[in-house]
C-alpha atoms as a PDB file:
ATOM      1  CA  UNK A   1      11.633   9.610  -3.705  1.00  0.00           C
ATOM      2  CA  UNK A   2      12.759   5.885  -3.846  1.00  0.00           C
ATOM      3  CA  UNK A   3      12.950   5.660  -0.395  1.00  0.00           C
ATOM      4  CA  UNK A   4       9.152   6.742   0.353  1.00  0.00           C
ATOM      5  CA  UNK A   5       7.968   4.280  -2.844  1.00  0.00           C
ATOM      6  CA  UNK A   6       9.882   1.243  -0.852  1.00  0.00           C
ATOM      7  CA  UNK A   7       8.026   2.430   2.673  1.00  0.00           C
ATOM      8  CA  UNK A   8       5.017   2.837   0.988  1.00  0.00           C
ATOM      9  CA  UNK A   9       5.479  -0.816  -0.266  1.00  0.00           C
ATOM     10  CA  UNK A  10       6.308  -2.367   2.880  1.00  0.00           C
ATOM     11  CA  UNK A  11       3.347  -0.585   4.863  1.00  0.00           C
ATOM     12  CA  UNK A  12       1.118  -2.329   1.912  1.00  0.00           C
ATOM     13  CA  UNK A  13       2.890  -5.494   2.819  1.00  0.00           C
ATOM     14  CA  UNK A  14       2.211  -5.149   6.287  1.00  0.00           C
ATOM     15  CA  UNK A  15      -1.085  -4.036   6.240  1.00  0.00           C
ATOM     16  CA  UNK A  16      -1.674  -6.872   3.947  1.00  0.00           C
ATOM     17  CA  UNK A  17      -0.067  -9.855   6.568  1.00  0.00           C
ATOM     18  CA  UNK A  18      -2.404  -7.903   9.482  1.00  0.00           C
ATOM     19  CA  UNK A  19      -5.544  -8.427   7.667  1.00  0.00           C
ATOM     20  CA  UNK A  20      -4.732 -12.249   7.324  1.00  0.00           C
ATOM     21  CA  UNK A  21      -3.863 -11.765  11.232  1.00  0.00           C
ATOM     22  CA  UNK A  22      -7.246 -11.106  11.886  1.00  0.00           C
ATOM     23  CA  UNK A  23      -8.768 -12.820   9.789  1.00  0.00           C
ATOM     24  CA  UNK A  24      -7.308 -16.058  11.335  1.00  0.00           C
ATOM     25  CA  UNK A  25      -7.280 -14.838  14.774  1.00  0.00           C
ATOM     26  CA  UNK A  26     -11.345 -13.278  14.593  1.00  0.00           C
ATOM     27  CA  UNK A  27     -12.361 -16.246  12.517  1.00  0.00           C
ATOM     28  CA  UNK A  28     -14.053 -13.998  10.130  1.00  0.00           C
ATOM     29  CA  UNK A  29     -16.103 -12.096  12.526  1.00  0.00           C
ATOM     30  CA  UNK A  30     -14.494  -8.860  13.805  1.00  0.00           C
ATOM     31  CA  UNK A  31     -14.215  -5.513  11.383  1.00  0.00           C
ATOM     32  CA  UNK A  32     -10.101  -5.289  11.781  1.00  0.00           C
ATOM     33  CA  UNK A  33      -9.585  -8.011   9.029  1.00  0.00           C
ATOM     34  CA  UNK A  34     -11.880  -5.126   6.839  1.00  0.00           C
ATOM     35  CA  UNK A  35     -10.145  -1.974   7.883  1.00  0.00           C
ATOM     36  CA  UNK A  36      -6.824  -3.253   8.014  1.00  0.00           C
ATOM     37  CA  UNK A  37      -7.941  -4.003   3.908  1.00  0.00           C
ATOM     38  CA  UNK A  38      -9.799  -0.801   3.510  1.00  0.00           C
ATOM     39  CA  UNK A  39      -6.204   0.969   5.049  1.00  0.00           C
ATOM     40  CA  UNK A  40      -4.001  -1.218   2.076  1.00  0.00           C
ATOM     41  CA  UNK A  41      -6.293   0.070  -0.854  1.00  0.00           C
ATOM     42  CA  UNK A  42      -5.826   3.846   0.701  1.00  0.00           C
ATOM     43  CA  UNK A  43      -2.035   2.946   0.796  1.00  0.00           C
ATOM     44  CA  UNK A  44      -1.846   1.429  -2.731  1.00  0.00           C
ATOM     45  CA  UNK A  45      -4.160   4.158  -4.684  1.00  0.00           C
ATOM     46  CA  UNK A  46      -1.946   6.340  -2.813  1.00  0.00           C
ATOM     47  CA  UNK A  47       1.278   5.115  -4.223  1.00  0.00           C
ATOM     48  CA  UNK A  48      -0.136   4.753  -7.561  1.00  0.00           C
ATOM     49  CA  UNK A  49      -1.148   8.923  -7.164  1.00  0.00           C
ATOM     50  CA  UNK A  50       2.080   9.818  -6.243  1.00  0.00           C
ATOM     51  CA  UNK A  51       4.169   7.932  -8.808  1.00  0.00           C
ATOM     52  CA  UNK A  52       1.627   9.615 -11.740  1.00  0.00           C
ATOM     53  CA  UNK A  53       2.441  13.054  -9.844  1.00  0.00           C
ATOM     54  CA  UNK A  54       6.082  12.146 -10.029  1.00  0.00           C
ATOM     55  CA  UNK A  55       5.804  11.149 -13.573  1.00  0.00           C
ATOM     56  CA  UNK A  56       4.129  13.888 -14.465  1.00  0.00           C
ATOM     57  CA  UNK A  57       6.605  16.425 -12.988  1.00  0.00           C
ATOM     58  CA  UNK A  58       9.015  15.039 -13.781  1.00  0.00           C
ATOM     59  CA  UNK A  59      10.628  13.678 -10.702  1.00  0.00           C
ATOM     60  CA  UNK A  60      10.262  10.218 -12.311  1.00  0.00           C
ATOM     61  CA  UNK A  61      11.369   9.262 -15.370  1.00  0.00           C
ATOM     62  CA  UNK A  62      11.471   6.247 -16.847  1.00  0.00           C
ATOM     63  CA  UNK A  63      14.214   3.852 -17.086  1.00  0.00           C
ATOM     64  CA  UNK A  64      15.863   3.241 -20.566  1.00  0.00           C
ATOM     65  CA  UNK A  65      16.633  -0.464 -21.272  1.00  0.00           C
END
């Protein structure tokens, strides 16, 4: 389960530097700077489902201090 959180993470990243990518390279015009954006929200509400799933049954518990 960690493993897939840290991909997860790193496709966020990624799709994150992209959109600043095109947004540099398309000077604001072109629609890839959007969906690469639109494809990090999918990625991160994602995440955030699957980690309440995993809390929920119980795959995840939380860490004691």
């Amino acid at each position: 389960m960690r493993i897939l959180i840290y991909l997860v993470l790193v496709l966020i990243l990624l799709s994150l530097g992209s959109a600043l990518v095109y947004l540099v390279r398309d000077r604001g015009e072109g629609e890839r700077a959007i969906r690469a954006l639109t494809w990090r929200i999918g990625l991160s509400l994602g995440l955030f489902i699957l980690l309440m799933a995993g809390h929920y049954l119980g795959v995840i518990s939380p860490a004691a201090s």
